[in-house]
PDB file of N, CA and C in Angstrom:
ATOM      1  N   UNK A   1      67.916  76.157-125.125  1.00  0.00           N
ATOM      2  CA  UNK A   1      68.686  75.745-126.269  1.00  0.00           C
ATOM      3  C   UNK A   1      70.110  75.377-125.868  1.00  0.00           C
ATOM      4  N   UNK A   2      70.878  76.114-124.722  1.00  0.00           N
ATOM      5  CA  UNK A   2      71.922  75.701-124.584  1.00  0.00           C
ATOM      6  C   UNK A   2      72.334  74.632-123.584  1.00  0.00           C
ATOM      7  N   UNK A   3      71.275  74.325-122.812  1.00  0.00           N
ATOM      8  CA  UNK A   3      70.695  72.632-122.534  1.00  0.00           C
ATOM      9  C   UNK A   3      71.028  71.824-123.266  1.00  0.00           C
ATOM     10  N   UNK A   4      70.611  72.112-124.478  1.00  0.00           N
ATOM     11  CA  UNK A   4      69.926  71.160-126.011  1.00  0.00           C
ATOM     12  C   UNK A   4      71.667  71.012-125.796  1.00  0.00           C
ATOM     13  N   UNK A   5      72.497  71.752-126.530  1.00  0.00           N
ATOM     14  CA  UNK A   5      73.552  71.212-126.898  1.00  0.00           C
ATOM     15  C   UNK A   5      74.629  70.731-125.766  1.00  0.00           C
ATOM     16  N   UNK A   6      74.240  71.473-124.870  1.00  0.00           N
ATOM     17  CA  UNK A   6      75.080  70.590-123.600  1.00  0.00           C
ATOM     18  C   UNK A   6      74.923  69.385-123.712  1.00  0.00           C
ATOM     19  N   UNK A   7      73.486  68.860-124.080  1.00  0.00           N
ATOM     20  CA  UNK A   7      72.824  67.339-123.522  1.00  0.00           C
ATOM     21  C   UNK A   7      73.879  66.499-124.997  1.00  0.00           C
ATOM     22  N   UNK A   8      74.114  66.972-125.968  1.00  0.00           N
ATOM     23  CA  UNK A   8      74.900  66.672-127.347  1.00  0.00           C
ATOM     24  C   UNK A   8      76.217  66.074-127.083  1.00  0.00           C
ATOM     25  N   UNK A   9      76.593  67.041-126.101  1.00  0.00           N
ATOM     26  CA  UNK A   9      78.240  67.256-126.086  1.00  0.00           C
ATOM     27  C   UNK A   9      78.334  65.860-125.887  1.00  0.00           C
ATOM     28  N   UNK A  10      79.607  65.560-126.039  1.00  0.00           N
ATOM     29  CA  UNK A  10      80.704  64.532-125.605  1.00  0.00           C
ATOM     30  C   UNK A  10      80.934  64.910-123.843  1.00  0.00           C
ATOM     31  N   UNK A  11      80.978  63.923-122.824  1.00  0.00           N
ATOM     32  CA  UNK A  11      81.476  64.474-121.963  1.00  0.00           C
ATOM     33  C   UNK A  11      82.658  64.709-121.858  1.00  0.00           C
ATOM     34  N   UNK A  12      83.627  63.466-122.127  1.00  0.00           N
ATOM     35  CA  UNK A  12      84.785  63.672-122.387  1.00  0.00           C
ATOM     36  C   UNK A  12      85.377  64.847-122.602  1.00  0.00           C
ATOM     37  N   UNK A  13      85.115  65.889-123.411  1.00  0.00           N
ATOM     38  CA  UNK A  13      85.386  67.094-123.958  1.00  0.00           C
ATOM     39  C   UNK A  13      84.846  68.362-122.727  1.00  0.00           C
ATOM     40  N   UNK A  14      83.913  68.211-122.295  1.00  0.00           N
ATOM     41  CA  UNK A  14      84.031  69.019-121.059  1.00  0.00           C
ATOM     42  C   UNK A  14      84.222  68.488-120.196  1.00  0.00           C
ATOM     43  N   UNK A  15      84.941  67.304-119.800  1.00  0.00           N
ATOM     44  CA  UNK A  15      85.594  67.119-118.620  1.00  0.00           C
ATOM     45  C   UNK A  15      87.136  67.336-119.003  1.00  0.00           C
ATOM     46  N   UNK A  16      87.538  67.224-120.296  1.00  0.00           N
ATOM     47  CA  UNK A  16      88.875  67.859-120.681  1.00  0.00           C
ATOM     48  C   UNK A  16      89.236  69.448-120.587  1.00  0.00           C
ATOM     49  N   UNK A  17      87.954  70.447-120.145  1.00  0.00           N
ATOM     50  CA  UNK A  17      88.043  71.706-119.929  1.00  0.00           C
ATOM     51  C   UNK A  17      87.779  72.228-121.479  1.00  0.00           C
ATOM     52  N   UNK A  18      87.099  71.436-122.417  1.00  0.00           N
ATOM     53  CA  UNK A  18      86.908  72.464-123.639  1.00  0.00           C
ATOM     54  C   UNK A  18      86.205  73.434-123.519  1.00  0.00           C
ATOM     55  N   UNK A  19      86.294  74.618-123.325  1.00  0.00           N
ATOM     56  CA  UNK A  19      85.345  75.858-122.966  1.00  0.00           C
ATOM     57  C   UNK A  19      84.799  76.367-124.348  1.00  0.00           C
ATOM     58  N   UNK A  20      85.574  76.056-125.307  1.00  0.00           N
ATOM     59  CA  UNK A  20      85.138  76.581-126.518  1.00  0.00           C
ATOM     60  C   UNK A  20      83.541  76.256-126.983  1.00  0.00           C
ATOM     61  N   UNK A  21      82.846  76.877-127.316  1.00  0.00           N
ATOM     62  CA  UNK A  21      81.237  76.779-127.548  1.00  0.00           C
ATOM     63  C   UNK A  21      81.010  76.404-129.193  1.00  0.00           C
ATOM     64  N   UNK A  22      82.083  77.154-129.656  1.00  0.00           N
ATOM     65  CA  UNK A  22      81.713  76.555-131.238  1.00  0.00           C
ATOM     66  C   UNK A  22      82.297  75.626-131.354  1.00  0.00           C
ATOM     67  N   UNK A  23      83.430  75.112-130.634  1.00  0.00           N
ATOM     68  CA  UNK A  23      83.970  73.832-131.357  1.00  0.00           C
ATOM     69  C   UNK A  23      82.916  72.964-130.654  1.00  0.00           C
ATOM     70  N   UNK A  24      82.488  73.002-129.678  1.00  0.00           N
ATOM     71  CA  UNK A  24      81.402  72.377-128.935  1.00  0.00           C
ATOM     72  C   UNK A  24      80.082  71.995-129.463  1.00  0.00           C
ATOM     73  N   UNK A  25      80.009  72.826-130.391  1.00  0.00           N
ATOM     74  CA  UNK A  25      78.574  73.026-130.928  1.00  0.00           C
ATOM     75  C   UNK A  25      78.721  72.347-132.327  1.00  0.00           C
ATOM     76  N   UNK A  26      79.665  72.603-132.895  1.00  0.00           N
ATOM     77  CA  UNK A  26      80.379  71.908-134.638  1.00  0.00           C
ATOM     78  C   UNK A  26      80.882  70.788-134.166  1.00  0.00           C
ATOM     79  N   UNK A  27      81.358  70.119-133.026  1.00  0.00           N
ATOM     80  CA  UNK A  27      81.344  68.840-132.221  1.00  0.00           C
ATOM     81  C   UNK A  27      79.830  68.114-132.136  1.00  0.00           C
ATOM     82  N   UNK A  28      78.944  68.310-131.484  1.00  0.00           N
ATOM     83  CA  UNK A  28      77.847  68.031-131.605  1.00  0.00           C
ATOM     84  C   UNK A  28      76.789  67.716-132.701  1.00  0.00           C
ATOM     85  N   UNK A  29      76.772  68.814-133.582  1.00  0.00           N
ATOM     86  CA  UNK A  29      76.537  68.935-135.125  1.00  0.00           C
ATOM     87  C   UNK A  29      77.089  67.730-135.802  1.00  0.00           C
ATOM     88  N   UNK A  30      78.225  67.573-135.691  1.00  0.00           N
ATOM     89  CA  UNK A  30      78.830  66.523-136.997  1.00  0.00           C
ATOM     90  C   UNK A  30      78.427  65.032-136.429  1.00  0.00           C
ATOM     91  N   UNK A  31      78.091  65.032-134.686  1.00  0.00           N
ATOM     92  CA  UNK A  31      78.075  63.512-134.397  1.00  0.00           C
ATOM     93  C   UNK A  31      76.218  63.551-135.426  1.00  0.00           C
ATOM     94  N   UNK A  32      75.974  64.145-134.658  1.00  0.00           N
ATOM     95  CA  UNK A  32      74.532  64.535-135.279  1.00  0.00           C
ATOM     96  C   UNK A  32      73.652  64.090-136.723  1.00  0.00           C
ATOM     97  N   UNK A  33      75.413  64.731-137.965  1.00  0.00           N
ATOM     98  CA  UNK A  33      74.973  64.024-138.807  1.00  0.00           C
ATOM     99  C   UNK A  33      75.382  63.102-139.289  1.00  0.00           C
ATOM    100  N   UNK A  34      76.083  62.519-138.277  1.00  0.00           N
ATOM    101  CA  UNK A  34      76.709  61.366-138.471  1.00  0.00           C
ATOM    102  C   UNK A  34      75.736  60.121-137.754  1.00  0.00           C
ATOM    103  N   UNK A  35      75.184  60.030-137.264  1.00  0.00           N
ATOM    104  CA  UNK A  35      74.432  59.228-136.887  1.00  0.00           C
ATOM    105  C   UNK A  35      72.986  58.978-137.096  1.00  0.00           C
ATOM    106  N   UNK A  36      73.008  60.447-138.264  1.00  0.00           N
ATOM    107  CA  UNK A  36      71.465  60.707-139.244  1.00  0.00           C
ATOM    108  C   UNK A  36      71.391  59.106-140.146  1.00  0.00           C
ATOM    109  N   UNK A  37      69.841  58.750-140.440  1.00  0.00           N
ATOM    110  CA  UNK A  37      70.035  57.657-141.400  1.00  0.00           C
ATOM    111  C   UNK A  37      68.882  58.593-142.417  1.00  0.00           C
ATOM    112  N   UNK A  38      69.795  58.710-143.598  1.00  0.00           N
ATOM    113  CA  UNK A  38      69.177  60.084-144.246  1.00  0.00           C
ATOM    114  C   UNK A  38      68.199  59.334-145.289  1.00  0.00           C
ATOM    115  N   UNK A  39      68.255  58.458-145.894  1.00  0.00           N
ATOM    116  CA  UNK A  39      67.428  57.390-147.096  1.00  0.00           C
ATOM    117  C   UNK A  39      67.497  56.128-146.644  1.00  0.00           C
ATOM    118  N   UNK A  40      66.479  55.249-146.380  1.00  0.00           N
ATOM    119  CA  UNK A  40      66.962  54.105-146.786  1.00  0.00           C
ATOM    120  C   UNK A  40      66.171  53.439-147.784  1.00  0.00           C
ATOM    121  N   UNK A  41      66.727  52.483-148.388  1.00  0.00           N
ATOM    122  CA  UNK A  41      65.964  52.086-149.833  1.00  0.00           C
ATOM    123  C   UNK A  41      65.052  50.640-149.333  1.00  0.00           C
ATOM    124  N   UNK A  42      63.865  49.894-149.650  1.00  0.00           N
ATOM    125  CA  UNK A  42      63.123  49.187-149.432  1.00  0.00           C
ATOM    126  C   UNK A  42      62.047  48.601-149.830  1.00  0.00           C
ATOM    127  N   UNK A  43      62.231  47.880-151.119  1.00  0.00           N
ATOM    128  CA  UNK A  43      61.331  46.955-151.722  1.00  0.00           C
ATOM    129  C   UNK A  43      61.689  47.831-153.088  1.00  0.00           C
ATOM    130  N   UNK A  44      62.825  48.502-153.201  1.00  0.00           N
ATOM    131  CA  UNK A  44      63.092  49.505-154.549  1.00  0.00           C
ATOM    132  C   UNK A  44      62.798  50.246-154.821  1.00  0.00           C
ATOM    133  N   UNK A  45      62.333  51.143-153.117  1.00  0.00           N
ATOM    134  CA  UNK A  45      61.698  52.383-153.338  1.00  0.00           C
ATOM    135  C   UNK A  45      62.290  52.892-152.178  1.00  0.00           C
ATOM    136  N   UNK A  46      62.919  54.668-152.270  1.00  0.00           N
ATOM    137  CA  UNK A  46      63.595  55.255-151.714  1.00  0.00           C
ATOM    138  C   UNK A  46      62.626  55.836-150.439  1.00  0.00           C
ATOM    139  N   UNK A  47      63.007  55.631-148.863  1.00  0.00           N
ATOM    140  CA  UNK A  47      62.084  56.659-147.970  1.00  0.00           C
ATOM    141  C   UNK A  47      62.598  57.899-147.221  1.00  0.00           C
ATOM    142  N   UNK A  48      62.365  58.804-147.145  1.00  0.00           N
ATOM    143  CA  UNK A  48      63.305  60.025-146.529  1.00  0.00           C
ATOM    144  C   UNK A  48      62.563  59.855-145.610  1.00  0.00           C
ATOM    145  N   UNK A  49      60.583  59.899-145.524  1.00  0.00           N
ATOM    146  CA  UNK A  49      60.370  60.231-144.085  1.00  0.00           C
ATOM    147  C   UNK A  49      60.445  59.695-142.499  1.00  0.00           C
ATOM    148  N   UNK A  50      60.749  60.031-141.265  1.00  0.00           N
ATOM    149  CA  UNK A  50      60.877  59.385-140.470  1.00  0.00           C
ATOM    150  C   UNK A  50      59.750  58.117-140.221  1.00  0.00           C
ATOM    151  N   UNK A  51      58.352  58.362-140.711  1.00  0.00           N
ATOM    152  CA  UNK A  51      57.595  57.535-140.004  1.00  0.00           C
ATOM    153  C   UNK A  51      57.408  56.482-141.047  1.00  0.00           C
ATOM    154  N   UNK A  52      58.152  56.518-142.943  1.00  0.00           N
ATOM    155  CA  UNK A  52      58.199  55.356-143.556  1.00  0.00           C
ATOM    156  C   UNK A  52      59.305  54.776-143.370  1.00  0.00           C
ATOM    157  N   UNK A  53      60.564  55.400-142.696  1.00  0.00           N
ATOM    158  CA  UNK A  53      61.323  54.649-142.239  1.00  0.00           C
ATOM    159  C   UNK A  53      61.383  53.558-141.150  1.00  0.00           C
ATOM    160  N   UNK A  54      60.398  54.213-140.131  1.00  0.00           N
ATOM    161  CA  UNK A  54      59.808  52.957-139.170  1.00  0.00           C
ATOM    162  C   UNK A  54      59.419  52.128-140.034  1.00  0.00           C
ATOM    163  N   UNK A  55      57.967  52.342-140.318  1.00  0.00           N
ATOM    164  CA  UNK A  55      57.776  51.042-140.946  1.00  0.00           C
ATOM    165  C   UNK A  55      58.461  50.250-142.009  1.00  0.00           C
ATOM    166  N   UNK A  56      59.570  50.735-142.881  1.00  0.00           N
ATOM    167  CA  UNK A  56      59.831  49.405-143.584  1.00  0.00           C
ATOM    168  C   UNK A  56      60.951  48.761-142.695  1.00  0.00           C
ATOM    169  N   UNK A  57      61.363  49.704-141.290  1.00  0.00           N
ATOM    170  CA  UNK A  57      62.277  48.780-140.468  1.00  0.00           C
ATOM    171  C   UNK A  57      61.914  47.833-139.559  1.00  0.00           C
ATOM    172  N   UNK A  58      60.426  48.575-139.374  1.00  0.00           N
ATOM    173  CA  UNK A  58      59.667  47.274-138.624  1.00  0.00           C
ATOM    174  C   UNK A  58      59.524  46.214-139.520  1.00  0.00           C
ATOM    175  N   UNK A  59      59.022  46.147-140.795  1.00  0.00           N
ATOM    176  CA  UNK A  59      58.389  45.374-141.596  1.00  0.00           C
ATOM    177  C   UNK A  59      60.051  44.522-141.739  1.00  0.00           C
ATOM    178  N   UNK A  60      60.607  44.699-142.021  1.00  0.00           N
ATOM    179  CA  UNK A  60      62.317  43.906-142.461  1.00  0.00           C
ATOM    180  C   UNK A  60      61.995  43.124-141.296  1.00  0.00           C
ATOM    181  N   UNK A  61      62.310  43.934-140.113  1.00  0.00           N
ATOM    182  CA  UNK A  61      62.627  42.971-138.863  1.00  0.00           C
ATOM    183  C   UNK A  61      61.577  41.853-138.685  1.00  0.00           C
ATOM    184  N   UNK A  62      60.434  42.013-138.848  1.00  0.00           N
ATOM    185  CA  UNK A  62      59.152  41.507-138.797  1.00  0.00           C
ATOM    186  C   UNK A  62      59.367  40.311-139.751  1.00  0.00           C
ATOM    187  N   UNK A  63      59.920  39.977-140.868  1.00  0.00           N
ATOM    188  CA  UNK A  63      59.838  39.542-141.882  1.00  0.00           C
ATOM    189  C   UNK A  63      61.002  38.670-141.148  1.00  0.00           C
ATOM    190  N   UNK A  64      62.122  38.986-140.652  1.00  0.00           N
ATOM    191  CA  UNK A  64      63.181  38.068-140.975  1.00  0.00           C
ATOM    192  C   UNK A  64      63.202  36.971-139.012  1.00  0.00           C
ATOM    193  N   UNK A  65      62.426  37.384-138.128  1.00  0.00           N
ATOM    194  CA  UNK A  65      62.245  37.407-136.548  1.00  0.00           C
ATOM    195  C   UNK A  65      60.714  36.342-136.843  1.00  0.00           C
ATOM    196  N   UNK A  66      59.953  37.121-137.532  1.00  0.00           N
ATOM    197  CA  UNK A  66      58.516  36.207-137.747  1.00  0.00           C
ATOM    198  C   UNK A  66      57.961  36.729-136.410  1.00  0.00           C
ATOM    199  N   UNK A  67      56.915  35.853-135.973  1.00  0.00           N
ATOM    200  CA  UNK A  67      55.681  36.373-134.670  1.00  0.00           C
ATOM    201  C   UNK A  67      56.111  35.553-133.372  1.00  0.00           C
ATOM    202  N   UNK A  68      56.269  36.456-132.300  1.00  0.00           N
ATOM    203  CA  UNK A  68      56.299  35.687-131.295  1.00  0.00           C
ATOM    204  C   UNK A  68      55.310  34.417-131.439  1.00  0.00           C
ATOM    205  N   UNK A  69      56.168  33.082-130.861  1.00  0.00           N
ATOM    206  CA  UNK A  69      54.384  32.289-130.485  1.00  0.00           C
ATOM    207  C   UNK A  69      54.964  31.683-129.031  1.00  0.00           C
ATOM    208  N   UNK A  70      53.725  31.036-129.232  1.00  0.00           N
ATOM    209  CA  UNK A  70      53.563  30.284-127.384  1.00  0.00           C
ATOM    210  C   UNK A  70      55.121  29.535-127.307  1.00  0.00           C
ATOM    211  N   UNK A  71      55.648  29.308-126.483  1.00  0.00           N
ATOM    212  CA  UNK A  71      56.641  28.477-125.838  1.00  0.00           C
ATOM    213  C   UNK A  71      56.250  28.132-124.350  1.00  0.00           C
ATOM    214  N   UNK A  72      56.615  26.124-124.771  1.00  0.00           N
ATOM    215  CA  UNK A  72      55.884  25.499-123.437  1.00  0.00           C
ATOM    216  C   UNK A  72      57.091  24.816-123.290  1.00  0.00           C
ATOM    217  N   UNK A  73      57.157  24.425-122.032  1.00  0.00           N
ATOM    218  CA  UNK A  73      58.217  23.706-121.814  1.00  0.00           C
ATOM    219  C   UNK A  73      58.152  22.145-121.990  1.00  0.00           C
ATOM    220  N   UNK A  74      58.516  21.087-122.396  1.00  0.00           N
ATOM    221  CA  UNK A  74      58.169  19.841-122.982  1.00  0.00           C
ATOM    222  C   UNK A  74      58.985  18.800-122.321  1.00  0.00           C
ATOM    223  N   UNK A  75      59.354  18.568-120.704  1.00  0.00           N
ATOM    224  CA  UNK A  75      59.893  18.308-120.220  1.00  0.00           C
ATOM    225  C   UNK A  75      59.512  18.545-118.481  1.00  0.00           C
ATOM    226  N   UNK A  76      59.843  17.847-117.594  1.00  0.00           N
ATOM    227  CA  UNK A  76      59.138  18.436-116.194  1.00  0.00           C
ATOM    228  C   UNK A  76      61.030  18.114-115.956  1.00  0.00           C
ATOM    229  N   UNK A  77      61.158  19.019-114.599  1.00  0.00           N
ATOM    230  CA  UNK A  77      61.800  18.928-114.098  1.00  0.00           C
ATOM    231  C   UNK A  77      62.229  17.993-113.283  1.00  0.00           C
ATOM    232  N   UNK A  78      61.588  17.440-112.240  1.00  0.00           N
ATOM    233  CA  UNK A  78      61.824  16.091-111.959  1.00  0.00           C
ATOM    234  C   UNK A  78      62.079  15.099-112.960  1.00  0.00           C
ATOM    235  N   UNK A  79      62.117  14.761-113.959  1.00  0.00           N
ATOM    236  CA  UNK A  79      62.275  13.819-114.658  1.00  0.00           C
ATOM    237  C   UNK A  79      63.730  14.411-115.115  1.00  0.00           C
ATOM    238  N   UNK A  80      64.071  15.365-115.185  1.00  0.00           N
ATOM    239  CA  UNK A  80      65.487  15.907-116.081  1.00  0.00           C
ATOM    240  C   UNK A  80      66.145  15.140-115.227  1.00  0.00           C
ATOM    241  N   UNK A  81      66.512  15.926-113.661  1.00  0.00           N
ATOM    242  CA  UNK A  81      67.283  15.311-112.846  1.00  0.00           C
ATOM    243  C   UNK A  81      66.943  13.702-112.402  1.00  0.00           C
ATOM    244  N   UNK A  82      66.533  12.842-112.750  1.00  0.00           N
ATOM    245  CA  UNK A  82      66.173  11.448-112.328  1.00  0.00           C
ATOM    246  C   UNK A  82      67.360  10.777-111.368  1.00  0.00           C
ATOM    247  N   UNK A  83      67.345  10.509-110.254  1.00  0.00           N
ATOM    248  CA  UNK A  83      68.664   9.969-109.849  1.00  0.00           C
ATOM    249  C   UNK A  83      69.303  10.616-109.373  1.00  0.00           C
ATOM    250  N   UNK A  84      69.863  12.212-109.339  1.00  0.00           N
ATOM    251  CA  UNK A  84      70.446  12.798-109.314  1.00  0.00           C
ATOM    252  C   UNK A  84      69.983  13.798-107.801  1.00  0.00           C
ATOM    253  N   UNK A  85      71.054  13.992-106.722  1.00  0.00           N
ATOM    254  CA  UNK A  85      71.010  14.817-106.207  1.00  0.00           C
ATOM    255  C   UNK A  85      70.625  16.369-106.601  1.00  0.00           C
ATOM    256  N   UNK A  86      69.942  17.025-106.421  1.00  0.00           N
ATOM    257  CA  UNK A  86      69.764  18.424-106.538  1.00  0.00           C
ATOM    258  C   UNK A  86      70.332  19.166-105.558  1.00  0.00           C
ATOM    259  N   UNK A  87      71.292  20.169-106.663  1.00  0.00           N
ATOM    260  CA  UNK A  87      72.447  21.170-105.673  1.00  0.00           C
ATOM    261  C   UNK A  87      71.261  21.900-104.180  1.00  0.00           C
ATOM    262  N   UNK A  88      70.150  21.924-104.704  1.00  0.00           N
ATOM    263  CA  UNK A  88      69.574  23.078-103.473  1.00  0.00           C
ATOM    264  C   UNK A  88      68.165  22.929-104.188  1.00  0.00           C
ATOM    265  N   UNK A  89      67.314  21.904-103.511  1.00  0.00           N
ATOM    266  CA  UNK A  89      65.897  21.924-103.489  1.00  0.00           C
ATOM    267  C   UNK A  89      65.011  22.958-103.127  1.00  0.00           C
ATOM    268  N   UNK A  90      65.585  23.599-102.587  1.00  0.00           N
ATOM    269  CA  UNK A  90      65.165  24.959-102.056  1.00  0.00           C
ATOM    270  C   UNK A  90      65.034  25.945-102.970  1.00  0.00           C
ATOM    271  N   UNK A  91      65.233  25.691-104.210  1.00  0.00           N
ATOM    272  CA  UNK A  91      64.888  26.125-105.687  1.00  0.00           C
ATOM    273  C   UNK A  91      63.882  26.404-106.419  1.00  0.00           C
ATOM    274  N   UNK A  92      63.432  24.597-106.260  1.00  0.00           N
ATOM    275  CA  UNK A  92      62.328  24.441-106.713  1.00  0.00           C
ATOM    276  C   UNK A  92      61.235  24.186-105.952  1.00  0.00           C
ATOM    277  N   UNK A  93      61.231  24.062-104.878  1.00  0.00           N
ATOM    278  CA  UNK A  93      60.430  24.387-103.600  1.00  0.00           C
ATOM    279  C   UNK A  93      59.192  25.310-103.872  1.00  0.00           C
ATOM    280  N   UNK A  94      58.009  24.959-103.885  1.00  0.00           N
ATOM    281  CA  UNK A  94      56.665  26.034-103.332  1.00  0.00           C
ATOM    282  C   UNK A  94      57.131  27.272-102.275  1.00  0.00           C
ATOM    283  N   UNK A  95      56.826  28.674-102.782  1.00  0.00           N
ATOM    284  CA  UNK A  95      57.264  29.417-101.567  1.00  0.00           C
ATOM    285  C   UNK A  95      55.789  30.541-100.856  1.00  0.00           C
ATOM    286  N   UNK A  96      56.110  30.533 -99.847  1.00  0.00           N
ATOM    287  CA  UNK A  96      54.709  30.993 -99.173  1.00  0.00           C
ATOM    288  C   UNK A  96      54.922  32.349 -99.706  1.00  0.00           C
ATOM    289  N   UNK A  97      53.657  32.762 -99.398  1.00  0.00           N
ATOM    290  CA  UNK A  97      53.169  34.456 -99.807  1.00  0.00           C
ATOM    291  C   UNK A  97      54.216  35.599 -98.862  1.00  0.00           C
ATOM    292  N   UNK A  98      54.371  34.723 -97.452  1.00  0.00           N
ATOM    293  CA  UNK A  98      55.288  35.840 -96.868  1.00  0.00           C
ATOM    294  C   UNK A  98      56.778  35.567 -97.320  1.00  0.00           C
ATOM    295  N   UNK A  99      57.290  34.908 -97.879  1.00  0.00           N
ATOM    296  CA  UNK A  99      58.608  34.984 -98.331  1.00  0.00           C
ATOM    297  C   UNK A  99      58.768  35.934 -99.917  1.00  0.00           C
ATOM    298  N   UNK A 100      57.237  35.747-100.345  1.00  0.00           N
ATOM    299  CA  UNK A 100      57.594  36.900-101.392  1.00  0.00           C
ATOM    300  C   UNK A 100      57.342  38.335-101.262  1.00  0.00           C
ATOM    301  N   UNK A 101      56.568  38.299-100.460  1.00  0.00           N
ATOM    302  CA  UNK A 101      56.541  40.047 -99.508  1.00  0.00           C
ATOM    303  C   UNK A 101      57.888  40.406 -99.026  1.00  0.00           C
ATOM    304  N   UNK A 102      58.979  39.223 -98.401  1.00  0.00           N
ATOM    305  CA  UNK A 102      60.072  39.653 -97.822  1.00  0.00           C
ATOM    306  C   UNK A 102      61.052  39.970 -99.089  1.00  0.00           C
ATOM    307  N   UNK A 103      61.221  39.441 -99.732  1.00  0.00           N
ATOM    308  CA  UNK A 103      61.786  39.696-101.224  1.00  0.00           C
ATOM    309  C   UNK A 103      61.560  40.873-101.593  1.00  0.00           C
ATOM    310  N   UNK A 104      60.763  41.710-101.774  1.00  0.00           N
ATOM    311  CA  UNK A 104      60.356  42.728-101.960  1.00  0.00           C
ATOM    312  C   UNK A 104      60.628  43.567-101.389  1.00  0.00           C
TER     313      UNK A 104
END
């Protein structure tokens, strides 16, 4: 338990030498409920529990983000640069199997 609130603390505050345990602990406590999200309201209906709070935060985000989809690229690279020197072909270059073992 006194893990638990070590892991709470501010470091700041014990690297300032606060030895005090209750202010330490009523330090911890208040970030605690300060960073509680105690209700939130959603479609006009109030949720206290943690796991309807996921979901109507998934569902918001979900709603306003929509579904990943495919993304293709619609363009080749050679054609971007047409004409144009390339800073370092060595870029876009094919690379053998042992240069990606050495990478590694």
């Amino acid at each position: 338990m006194a893990a638990d609130w070590k892991q709470r603390g501010k470091q700041k505050a014990i690297r300032e030498g606060d030895a005090n345990t209750a202010f330490h602990h009523a330090q911890a406590t208040q970030r605690l409920r300060r960073n509680h999200i105690g209700k939130i309201t959603h479609r006009e209906q109030e949720l206290f529990s943690h796991e309807s709070k996921i979901a109507a935060v998934t569902d918001y985000f979900s709603g306003i983000m929509g579904e990943a989809g495919n993304s293709t690229w619609k363009f080749n690279i050679d054609e971007l640069y047409n004409g144009r020197q390339l800073a370092s072909e060595s870029l876009t270059a094919p690379f053998a199997d042992r240069e990606a073992l050495q990478a590694i």
